[in-house]
PDB file of N, CA and C in Angstrom:
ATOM      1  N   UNK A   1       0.833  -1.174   0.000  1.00  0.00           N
ATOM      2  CA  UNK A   1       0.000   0.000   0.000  1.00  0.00           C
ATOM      3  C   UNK A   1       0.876   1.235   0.000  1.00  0.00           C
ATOM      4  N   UNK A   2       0.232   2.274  -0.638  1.00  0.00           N
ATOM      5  CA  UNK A   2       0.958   3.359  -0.601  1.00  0.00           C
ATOM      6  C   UNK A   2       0.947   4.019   0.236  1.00  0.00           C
ATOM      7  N   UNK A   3       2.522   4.785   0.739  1.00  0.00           N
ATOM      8  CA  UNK A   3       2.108   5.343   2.502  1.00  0.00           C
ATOM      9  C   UNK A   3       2.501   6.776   2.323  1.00  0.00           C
ATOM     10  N   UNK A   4       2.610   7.153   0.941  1.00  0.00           N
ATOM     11  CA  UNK A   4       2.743   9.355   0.662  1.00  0.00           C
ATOM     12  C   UNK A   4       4.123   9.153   0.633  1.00  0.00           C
ATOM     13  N   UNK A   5       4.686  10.092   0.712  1.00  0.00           N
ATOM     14  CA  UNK A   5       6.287  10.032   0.739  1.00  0.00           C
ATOM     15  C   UNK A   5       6.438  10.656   2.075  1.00  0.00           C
ATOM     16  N   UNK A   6       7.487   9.630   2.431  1.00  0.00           N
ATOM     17  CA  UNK A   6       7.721   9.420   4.149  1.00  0.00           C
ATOM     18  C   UNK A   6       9.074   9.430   3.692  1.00  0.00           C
ATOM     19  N   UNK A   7       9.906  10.056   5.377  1.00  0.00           N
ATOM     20  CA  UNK A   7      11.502  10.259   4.963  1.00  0.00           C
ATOM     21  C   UNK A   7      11.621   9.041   5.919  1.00  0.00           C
ATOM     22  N   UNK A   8      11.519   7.676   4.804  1.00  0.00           N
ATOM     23  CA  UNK A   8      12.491   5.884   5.268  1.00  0.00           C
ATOM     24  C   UNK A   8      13.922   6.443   5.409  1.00  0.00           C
ATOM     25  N   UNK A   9      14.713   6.771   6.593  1.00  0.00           N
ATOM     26  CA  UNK A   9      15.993   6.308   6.643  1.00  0.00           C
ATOM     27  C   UNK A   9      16.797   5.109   5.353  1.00  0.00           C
ATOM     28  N   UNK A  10      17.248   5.198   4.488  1.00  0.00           N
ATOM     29  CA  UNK A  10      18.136   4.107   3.604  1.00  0.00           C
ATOM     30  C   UNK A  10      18.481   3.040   4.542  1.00  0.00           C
ATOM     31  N   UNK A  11      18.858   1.793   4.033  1.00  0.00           N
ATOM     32  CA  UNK A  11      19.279   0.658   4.919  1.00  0.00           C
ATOM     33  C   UNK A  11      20.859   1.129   4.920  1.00  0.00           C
ATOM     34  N   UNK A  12      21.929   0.868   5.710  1.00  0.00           N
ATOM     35  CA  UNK A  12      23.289   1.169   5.683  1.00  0.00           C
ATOM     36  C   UNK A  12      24.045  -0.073   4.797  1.00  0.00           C
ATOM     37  N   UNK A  13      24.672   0.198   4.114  1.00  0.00           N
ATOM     38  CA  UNK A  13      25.044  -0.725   3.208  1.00  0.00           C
ATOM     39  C   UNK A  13      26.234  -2.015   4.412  1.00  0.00           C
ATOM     40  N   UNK A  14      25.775  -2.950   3.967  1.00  0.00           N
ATOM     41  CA  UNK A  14      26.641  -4.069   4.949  1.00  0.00           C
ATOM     42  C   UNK A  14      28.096  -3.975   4.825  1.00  0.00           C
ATOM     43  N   UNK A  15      28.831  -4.205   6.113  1.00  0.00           N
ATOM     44  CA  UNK A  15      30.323  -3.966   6.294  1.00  0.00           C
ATOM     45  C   UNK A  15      30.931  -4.990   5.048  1.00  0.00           C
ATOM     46  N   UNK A  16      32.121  -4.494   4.324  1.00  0.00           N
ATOM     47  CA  UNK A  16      32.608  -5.535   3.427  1.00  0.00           C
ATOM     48  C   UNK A  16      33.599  -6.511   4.021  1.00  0.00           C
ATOM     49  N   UNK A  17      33.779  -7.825   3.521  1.00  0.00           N
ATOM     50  CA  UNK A  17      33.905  -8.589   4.068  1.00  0.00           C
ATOM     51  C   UNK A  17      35.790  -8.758   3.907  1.00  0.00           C
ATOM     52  N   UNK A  18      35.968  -9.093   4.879  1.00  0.00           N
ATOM     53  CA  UNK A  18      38.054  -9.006   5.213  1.00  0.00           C
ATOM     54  C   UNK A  18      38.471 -10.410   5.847  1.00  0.00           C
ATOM     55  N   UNK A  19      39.768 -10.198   5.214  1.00  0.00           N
ATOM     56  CA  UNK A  19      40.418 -11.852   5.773  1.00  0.00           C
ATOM     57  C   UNK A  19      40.543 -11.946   7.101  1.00  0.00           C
ATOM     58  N   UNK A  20      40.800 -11.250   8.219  1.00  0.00           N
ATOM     59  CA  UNK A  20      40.543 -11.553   9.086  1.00  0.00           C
ATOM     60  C   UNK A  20      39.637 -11.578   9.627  1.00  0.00           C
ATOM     61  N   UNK A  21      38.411 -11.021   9.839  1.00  0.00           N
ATOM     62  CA  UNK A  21      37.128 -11.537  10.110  1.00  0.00           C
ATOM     63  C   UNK A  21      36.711 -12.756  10.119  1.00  0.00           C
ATOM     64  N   UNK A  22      36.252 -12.741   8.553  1.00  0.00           N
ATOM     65  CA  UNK A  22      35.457 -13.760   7.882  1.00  0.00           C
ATOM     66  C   UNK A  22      36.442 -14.878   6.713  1.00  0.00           C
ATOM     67  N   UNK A  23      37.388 -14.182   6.523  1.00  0.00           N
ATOM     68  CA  UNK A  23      38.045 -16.037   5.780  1.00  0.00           C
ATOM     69  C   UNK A  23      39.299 -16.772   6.331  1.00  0.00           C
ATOM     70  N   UNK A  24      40.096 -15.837   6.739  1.00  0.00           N
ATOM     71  CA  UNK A  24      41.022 -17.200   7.581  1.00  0.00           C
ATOM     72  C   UNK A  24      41.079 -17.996   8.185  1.00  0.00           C
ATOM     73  N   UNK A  25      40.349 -17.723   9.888  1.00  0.00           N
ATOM     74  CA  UNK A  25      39.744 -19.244  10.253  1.00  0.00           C
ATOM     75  C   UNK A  25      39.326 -19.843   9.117  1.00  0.00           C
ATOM     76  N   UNK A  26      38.194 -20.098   8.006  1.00  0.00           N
ATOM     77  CA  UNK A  26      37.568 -20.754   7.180  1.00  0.00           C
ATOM     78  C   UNK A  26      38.934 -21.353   6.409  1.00  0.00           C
ATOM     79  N   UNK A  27      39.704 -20.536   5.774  1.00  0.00           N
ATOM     80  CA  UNK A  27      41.045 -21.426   5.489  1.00  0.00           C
ATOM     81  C   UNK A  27      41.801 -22.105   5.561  1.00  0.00           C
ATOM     82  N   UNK A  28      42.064 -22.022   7.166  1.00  0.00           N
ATOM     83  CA  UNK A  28      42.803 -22.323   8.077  1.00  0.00           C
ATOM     84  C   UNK A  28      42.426 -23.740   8.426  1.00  0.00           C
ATOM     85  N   UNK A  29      40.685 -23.654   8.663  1.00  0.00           N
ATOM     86  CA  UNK A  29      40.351 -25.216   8.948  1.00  0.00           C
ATOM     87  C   UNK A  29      39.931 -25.729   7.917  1.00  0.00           C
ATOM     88  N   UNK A  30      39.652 -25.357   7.153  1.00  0.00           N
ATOM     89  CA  UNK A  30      39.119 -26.523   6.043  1.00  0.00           C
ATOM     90  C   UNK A  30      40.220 -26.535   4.726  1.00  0.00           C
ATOM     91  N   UNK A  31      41.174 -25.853   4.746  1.00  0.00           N
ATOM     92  CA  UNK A  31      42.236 -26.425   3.497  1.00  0.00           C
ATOM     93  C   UNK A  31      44.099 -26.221   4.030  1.00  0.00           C
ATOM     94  N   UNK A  32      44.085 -26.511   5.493  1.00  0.00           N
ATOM     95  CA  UNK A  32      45.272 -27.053   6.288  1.00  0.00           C
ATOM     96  C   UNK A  32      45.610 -28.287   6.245  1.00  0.00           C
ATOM     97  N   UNK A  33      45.076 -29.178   5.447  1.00  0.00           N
ATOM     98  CA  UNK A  33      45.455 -30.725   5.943  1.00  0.00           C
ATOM     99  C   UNK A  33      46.958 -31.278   4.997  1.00  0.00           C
ATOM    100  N   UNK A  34      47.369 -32.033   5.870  1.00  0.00           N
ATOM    101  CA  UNK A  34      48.349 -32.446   5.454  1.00  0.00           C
ATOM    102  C   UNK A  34      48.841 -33.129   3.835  1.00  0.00           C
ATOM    103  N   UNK A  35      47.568 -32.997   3.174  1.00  0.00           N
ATOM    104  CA  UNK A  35      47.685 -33.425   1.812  1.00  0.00           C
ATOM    105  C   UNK A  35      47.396 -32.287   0.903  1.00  0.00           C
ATOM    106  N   UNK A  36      47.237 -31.152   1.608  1.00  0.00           N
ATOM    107  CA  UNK A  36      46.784 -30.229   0.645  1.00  0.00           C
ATOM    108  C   UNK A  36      48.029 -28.783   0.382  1.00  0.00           C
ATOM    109  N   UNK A  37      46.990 -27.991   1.223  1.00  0.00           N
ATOM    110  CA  UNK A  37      47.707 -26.509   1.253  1.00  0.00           C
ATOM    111  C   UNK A  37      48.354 -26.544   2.966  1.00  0.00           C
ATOM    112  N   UNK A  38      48.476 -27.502   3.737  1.00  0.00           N
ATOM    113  CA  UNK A  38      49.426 -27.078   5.056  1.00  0.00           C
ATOM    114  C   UNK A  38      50.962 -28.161   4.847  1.00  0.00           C
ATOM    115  N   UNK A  39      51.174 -29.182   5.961  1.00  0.00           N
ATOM    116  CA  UNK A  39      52.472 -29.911   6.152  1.00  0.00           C
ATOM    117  C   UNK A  39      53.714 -29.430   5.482  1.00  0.00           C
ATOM    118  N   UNK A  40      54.568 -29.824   5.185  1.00  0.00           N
ATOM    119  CA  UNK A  40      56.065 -29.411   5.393  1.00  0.00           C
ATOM    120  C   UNK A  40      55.890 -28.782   3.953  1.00  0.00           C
ATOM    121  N   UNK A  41      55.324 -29.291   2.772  1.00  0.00           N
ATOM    122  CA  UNK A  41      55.335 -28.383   1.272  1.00  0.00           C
ATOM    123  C   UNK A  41      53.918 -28.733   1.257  1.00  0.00           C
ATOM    124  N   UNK A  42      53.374 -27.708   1.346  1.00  0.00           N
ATOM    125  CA  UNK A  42      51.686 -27.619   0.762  1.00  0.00           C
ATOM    126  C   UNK A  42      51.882 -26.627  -0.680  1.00  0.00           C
ATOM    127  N   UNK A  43      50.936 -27.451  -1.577  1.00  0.00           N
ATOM    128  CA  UNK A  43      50.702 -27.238  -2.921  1.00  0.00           C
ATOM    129  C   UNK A  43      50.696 -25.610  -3.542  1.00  0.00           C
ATOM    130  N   UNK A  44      49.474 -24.565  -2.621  1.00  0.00           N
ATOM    131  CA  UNK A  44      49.661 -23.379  -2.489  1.00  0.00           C
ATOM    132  C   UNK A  44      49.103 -22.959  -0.944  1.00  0.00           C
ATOM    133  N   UNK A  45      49.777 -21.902  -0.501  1.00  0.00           N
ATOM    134  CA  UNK A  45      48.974 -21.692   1.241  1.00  0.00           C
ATOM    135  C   UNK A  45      48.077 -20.957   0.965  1.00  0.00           C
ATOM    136  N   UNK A  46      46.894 -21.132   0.875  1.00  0.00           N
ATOM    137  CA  UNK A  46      45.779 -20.423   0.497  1.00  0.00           C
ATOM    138  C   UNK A  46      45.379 -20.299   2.042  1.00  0.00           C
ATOM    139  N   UNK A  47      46.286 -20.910   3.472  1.00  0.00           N
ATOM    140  CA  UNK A  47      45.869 -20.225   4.436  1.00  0.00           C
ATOM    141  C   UNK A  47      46.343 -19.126   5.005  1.00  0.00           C
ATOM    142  N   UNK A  48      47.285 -18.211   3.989  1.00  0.00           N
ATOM    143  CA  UNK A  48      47.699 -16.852   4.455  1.00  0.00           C
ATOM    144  C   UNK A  48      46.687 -16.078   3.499  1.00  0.00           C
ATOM    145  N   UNK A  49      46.640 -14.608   4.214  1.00  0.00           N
ATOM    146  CA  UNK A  49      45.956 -13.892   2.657  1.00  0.00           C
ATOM    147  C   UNK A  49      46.833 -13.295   1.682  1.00  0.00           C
ATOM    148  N   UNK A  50      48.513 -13.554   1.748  1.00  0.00           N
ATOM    149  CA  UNK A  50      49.291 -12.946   0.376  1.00  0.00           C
ATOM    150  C   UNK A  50      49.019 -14.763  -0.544  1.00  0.00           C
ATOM    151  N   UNK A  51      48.695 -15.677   0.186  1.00  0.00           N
ATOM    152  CA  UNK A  51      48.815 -16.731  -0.736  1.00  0.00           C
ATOM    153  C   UNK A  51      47.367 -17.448  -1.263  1.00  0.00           C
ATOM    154  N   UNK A  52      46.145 -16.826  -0.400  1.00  0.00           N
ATOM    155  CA  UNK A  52      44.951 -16.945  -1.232  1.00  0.00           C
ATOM    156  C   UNK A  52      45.040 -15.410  -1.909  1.00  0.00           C
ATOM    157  N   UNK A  53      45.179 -14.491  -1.442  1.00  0.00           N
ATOM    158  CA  UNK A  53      45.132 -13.311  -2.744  1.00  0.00           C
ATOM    159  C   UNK A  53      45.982 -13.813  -4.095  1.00  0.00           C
ATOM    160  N   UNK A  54      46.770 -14.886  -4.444  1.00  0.00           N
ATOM    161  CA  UNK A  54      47.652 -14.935  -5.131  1.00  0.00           C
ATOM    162  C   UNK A  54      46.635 -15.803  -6.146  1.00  0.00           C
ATOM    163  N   UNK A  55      46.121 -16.554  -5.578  1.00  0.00           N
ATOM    164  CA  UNK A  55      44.504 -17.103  -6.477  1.00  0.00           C
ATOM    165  C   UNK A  55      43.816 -16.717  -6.673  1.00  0.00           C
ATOM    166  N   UNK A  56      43.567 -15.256  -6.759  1.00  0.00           N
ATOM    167  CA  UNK A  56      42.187 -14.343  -6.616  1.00  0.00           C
ATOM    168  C   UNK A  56      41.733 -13.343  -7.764  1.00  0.00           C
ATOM    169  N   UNK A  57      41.290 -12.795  -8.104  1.00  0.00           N
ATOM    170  CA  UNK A  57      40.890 -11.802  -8.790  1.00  0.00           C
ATOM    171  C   UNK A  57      40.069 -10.754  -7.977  1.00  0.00           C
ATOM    172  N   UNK A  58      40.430 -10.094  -7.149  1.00  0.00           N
ATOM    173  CA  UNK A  58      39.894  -9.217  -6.262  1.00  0.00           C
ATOM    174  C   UNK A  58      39.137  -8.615  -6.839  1.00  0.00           C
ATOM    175  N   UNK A  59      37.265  -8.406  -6.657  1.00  0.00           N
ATOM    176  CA  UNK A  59      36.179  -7.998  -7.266  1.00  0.00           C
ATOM    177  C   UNK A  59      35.427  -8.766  -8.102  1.00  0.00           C
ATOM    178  N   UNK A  60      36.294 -10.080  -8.137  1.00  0.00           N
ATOM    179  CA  UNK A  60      35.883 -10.587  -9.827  1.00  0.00           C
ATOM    180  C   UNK A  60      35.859 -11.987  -9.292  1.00  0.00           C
ATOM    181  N   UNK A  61      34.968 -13.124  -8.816  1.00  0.00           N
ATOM    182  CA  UNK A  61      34.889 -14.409  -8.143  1.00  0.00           C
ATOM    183  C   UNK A  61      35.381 -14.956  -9.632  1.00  0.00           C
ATOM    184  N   UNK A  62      34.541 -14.544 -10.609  1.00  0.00           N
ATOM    185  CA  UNK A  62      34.557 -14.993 -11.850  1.00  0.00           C
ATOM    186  C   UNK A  62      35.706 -15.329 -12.681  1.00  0.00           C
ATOM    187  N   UNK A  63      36.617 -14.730 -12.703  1.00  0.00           N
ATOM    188  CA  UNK A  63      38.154 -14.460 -12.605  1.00  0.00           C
ATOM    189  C   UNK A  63      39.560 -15.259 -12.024  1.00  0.00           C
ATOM    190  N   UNK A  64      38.346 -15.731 -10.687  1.00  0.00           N
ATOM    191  CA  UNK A  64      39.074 -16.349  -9.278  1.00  0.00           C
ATOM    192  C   UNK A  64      39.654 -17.653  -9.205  1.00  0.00           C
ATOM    193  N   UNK A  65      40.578 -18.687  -9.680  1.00  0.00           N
ATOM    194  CA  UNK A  65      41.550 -19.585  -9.834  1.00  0.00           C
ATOM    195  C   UNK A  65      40.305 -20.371  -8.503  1.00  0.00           C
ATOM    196  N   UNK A  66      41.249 -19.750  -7.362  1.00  0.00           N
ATOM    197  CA  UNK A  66      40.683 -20.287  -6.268  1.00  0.00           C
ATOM    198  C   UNK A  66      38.970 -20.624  -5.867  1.00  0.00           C
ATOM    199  N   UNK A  67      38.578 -19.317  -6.539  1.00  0.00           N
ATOM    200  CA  UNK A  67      37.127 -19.605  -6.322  1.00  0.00           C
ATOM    201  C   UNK A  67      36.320 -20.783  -6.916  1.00  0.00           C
ATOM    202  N   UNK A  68      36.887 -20.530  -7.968  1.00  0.00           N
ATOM    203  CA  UNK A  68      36.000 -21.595  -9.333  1.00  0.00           C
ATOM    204  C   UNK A  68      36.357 -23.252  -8.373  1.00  0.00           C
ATOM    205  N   UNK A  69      37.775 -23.137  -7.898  1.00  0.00           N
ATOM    206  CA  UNK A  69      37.787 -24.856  -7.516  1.00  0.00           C
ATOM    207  C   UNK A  69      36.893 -24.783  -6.206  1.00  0.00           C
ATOM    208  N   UNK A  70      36.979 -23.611  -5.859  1.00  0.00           N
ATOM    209  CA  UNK A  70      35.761 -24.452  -4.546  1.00  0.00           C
ATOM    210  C   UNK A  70      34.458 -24.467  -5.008  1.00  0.00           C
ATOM    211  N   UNK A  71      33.779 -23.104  -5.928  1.00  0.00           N
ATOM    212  CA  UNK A  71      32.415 -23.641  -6.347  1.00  0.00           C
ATOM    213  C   UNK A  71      32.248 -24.747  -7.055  1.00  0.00           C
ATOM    214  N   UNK A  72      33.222 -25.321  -8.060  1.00  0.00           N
ATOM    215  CA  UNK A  72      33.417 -26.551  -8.481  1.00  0.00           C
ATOM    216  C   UNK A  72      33.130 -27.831  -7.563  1.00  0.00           C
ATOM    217  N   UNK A  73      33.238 -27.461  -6.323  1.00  0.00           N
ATOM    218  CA  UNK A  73      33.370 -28.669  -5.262  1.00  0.00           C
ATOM    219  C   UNK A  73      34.494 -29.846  -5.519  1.00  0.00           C
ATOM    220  N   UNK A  74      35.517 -29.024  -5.736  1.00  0.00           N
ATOM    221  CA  UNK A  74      36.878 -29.560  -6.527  1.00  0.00           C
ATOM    222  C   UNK A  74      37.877 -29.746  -5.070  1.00  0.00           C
ATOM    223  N   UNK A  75      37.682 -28.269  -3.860  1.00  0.00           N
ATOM    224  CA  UNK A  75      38.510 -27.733  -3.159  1.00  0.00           C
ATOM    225  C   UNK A  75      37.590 -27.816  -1.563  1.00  0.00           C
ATOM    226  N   UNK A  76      37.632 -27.942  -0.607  1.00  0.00           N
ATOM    227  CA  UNK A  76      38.780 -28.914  -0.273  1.00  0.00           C
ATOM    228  C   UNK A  76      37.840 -30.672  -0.566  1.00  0.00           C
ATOM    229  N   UNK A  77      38.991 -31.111  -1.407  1.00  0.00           N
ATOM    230  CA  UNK A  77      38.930 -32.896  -1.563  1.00  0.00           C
ATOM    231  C   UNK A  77      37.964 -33.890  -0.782  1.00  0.00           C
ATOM    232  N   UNK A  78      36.872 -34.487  -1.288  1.00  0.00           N
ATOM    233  CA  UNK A  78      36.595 -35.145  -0.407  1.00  0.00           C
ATOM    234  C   UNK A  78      35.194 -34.507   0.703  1.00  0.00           C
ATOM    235  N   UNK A  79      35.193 -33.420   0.909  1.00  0.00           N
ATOM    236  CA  UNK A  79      34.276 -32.035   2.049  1.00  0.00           C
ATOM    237  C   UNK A  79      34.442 -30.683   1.312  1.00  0.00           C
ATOM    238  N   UNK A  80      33.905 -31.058   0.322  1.00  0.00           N
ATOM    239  CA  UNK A  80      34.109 -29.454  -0.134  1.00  0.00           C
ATOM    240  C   UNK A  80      32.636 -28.337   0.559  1.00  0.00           C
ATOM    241  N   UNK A  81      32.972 -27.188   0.218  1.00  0.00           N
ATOM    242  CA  UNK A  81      32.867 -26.035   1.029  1.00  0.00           C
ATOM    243  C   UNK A  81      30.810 -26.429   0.821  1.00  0.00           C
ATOM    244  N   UNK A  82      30.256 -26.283   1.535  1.00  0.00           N
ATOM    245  CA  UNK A  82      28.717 -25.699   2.077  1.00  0.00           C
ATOM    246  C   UNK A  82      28.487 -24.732   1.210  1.00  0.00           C
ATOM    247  N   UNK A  83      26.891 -24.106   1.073  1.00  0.00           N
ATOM    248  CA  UNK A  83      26.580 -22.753  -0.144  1.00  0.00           C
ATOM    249  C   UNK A  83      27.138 -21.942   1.021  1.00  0.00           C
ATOM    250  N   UNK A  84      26.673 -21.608   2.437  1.00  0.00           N
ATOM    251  CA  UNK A  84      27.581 -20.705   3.225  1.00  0.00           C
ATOM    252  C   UNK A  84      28.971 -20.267   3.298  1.00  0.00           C
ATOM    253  N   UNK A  85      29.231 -21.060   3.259  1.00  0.00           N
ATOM    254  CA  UNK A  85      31.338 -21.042   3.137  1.00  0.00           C
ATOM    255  C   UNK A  85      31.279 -20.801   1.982  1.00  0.00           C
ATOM    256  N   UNK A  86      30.483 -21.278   0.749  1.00  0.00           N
ATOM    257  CA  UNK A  86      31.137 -20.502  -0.621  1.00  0.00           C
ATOM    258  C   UNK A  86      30.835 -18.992  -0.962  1.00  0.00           C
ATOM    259  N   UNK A  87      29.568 -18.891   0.122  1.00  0.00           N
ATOM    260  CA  UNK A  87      29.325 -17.336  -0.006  1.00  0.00           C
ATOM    261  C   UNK A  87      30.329 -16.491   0.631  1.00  0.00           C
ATOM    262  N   UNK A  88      30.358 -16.839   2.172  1.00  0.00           N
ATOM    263  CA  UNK A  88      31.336 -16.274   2.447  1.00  0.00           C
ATOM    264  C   UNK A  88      32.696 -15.640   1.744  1.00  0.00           C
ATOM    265  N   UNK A  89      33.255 -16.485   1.069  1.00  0.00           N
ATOM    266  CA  UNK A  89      34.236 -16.765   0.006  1.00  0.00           C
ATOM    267  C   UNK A  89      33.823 -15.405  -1.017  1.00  0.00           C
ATOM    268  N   UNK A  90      32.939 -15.905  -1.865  1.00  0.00           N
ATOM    269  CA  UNK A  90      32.650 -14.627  -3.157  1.00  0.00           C
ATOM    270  C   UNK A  90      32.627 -13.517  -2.564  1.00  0.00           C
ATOM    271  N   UNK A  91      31.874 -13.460  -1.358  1.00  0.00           N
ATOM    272  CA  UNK A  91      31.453 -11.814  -0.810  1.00  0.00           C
ATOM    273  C   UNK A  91      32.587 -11.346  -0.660  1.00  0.00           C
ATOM    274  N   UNK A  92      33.846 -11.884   0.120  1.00  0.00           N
ATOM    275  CA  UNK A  92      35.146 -11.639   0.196  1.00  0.00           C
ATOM    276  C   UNK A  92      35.706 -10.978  -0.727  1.00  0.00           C
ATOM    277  N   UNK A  93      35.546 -12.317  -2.323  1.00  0.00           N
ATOM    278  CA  UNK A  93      36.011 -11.702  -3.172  1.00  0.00           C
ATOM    279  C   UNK A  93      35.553 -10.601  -3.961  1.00  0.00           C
ATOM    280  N   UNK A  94      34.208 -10.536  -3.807  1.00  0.00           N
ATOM    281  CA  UNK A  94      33.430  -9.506  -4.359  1.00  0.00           C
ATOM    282  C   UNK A  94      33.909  -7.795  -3.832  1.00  0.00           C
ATOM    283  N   UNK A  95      33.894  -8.145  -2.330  1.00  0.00           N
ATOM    284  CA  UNK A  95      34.139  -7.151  -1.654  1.00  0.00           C
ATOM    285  C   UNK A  95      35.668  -6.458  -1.913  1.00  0.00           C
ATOM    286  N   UNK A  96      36.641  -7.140  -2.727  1.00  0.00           N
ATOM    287  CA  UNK A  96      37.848  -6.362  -3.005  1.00  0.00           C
ATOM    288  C   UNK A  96      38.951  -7.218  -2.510  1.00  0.00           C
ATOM    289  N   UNK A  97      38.595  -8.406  -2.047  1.00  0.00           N
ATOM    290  CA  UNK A  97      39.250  -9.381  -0.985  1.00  0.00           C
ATOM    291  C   UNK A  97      40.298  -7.934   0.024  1.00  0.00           C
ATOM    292  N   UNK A  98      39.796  -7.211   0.673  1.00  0.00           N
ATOM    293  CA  UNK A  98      40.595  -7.043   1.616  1.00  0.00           C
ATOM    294  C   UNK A  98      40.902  -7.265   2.882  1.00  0.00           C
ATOM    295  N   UNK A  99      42.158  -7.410   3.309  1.00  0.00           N
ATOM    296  CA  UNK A  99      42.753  -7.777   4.136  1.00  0.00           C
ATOM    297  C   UNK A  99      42.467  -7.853   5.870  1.00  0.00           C
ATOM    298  N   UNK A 100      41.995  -6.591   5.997  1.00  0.00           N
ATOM    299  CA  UNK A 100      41.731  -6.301   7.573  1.00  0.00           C
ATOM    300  C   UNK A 100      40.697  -5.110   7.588  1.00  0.00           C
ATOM    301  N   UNK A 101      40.061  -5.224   8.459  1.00  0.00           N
ATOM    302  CA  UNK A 101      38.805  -4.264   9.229  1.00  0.00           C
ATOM    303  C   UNK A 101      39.433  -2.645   9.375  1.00  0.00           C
ATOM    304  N   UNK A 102      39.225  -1.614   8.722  1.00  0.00           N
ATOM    305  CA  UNK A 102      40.017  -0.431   9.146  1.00  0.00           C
ATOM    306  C   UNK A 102      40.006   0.133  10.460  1.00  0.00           C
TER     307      UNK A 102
END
């Protein structure tokens, strides 16, 4: 229904999403295992953020090395990522993948 023109406050646009927040733990536990990206030579450390930014296309999931194998359900082997954890993931990358909370 129509309610006249009323001054609605805007919604505040949601905080963008940073590696420490929201993806390192997620890295950390689900692509540390000893056959992958952690033990004495892991393949790439996608559990730092200079070595998942190094798979990334910051803004662009589409772009994203890293992304595509987890929406693929390629990454991690065996348990790959939930639609949550892969969102998490894009929004990240969507968001500019940056690094830390200012």
């Amino acid at each position: 229904a129509y309610m006249g023109d009323c001054d609605v406050a805007p919604r505040p646009a949601p905080d963008p999403s940073h590696w420490t927040d929201d993806s390192e733990a997620l890295f950390g536990m689900r692509c540390s295992g000893v056959f992958c990206h952690g033990g004495q030579v892991p393949i790439a450390d996608v559990t730092t953020y200079a070595g998942a930014l190094s798979m990334i296309t910051p803004g662009d999931p589409a772009m994203s090395t890293l992304f595509a194998r987890i929406d693929a359900n390629e990454m991690p082997p065996g348990d790959p990522f939930d639609g949550g954890e892969k969102q998490l993931v894009e929004n990240w990358i969507l968001d500019g993948a940056l690094e830390d909370a200012p």
